[in-house]
N, C-alpha and C. Protein backbone atom coordinates (compact mmCIF):
# COMPACT_ATOMS: atom_id res chain seq x y z
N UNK A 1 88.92 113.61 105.32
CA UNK A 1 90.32 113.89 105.08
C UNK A 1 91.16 112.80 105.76
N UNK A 2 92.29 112.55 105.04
CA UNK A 2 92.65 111.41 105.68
C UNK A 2 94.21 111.88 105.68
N UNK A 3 95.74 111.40 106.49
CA UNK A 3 97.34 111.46 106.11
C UNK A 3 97.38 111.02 107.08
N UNK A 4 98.93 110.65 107.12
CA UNK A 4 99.99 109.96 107.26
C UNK A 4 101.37 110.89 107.74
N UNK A 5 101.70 110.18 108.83
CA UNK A 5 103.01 110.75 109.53
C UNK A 5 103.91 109.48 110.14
N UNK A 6 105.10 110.07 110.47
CA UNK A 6 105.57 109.10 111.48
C UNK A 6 105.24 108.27 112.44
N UNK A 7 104.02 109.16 113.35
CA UNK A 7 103.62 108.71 114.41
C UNK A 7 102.03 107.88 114.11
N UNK A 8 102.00 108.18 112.68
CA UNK A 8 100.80 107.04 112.32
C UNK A 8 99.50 107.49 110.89
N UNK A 9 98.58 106.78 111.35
CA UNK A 9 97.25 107.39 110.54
C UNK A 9 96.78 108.68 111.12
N UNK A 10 95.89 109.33 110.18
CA UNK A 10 94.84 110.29 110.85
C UNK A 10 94.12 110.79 110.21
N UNK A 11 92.46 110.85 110.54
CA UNK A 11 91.78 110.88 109.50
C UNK A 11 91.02 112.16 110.80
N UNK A 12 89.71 112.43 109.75
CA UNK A 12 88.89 113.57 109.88
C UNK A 12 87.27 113.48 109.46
N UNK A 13 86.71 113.41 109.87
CA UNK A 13 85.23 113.64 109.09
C UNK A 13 84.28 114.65 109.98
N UNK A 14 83.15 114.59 109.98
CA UNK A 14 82.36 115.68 110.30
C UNK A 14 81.80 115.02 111.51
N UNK A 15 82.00 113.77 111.74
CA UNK A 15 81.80 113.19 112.48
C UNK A 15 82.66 112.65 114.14
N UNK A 16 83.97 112.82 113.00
CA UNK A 16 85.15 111.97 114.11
C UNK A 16 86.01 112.26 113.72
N UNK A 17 86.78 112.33 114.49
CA UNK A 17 88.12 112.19 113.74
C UNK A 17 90.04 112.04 114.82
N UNK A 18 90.74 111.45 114.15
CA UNK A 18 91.80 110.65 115.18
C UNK A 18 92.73 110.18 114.51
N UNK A 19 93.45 109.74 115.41
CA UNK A 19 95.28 108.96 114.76
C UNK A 19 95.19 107.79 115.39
N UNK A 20 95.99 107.02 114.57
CA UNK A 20 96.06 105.77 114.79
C UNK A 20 97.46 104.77 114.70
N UNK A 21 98.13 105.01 115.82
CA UNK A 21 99.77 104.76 115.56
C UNK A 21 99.71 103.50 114.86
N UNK A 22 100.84 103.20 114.23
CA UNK A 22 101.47 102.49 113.10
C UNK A 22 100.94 101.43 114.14
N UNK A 23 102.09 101.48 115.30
CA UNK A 23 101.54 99.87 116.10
C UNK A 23 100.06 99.01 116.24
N UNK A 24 99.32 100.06 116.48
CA UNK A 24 97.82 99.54 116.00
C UNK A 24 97.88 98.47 115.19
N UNK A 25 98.30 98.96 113.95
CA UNK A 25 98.20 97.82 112.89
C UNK A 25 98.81 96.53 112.84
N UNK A 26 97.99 95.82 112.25
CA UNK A 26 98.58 94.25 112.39
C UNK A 26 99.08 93.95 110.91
N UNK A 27 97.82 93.92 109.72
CA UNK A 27 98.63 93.82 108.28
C UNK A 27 98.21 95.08 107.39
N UNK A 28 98.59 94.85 106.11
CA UNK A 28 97.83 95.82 104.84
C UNK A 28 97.89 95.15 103.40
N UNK A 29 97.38 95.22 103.01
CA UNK A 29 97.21 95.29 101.79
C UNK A 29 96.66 95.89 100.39
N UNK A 30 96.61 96.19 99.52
CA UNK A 30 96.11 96.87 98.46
C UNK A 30 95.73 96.13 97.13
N UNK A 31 95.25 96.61 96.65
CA UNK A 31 95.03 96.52 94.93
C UNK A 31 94.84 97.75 94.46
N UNK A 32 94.89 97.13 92.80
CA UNK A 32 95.00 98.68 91.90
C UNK A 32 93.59 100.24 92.43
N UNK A 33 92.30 99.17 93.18
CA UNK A 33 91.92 100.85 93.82
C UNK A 33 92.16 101.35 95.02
N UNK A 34 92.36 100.22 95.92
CA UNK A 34 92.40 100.85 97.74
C UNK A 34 93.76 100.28 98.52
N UNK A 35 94.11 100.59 99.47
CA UNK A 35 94.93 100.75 99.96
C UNK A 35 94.32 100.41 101.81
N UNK A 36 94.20 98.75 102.15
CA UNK A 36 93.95 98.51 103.16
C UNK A 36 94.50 98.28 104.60
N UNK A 37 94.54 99.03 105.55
CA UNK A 37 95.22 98.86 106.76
C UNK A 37 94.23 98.03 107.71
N UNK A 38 94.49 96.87 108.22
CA UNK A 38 93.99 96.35 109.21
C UNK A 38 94.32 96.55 110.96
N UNK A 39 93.46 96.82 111.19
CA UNK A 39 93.48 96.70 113.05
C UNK A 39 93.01 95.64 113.68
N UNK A 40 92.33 95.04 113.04
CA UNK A 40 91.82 93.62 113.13
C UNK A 40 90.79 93.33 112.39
N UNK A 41 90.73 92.04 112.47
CA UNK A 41 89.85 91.06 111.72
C UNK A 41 88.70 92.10 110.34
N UNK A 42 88.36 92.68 111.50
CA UNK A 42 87.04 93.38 110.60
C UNK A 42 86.87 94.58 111.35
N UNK A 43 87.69 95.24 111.47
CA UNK A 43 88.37 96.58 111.47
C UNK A 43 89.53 97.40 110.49
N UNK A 44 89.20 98.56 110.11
CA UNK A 44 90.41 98.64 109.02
C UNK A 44 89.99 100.25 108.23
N UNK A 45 90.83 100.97 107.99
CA UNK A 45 91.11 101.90 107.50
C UNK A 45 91.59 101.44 105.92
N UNK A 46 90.74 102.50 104.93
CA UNK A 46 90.36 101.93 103.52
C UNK A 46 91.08 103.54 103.31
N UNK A 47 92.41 103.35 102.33
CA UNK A 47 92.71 104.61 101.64
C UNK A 47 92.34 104.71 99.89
N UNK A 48 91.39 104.70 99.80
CA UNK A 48 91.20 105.49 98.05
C UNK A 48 92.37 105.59 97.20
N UNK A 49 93.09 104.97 95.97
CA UNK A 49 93.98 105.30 95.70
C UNK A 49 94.35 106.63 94.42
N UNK A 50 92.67 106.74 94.01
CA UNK A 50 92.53 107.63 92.80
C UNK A 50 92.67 109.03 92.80
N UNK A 51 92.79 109.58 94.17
CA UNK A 51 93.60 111.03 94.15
C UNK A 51 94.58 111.00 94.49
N UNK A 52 95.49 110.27 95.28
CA UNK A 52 97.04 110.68 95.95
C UNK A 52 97.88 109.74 94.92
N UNK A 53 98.62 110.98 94.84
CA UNK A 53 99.89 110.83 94.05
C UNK A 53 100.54 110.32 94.32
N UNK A 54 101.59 109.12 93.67
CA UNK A 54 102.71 107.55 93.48
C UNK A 54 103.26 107.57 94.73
N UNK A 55 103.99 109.32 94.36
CA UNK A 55 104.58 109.29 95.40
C UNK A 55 103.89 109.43 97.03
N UNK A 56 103.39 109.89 97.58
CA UNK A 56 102.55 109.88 98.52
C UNK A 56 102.10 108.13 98.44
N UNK A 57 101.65 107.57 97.86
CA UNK A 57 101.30 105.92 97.86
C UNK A 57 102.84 105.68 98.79
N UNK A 58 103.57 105.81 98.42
CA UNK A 58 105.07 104.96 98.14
C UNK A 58 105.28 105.65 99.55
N UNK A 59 105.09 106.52 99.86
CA UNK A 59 105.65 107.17 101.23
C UNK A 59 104.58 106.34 102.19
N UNK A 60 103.27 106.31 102.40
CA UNK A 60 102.37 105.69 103.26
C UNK A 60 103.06 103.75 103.17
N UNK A 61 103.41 103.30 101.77
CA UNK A 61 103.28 102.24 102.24
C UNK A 61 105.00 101.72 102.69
N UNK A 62 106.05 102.98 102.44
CA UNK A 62 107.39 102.87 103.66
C UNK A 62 107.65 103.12 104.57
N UNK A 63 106.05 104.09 105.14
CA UNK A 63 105.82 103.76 107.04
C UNK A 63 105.42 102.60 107.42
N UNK A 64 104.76 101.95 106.56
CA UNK A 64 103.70 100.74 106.83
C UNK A 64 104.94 99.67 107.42
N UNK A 65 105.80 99.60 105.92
CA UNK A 65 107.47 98.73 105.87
C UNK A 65 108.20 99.45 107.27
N UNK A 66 108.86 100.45 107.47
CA UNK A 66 108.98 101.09 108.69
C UNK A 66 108.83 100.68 110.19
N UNK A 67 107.75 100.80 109.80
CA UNK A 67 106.59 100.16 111.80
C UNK A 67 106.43 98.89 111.77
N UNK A 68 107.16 97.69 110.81
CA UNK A 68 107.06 96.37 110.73
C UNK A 68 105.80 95.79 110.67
N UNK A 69 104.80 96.33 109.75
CA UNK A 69 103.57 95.92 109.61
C UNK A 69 103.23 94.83 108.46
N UNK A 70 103.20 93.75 108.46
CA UNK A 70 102.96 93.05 107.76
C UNK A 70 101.74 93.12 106.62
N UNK A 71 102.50 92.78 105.22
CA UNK A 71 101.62 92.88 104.20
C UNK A 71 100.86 91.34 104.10
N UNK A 72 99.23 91.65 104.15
CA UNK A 72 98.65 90.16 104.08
C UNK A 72 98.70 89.67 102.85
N UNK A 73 98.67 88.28 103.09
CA UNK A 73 99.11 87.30 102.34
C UNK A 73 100.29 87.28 102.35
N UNK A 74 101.00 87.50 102.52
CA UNK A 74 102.92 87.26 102.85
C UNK A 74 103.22 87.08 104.19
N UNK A 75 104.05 85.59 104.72
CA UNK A 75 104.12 85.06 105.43
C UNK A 75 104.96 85.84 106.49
N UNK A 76 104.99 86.48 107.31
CA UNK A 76 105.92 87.27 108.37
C UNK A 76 107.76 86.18 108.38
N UNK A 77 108.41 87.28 108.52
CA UNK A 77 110.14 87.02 108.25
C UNK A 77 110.69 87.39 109.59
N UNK A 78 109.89 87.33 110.69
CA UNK A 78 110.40 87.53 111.72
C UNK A 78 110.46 86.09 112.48
């Protein structure tokens, strides 16, 4: 199980499970199936895009915009 709040990521498995504030993150990016958050290099939280609905997409990726997380491949404007 995986969502999204203000205060960040948070996922669930049978194994583990935890939050991961926005700041964590460094970039993200997506294509038409996944939805990638990086923590570094080769670290990263993979969201599935084939069950959550536009809206829910559109809300996760205006926290992302929000917490000033840079989308990779686009050069930072700070």
């Amino acid at each position: 199980m995986i969502g999204w709040s203000d205060g960040g990521f948070s996922y669930k498995s049978s194994l583990a499970s935890g939050l991961q504030p926005w700041g964590h993150y460094r970039a993200w990016t997506e294509n038409k199936d996944v939805l990638v958050m990086f923590l570094t290099d080769n670290m990263f939280n993979i969201v599935p895009k084939h069950d959550i609905p536009d809206d829910a997409l559109e809300e996760l990726r205006s926290l992302l915009d929000k917490a000033g997380i840079r989308r990779a491949g686009k050069k930072a404007t700070r």
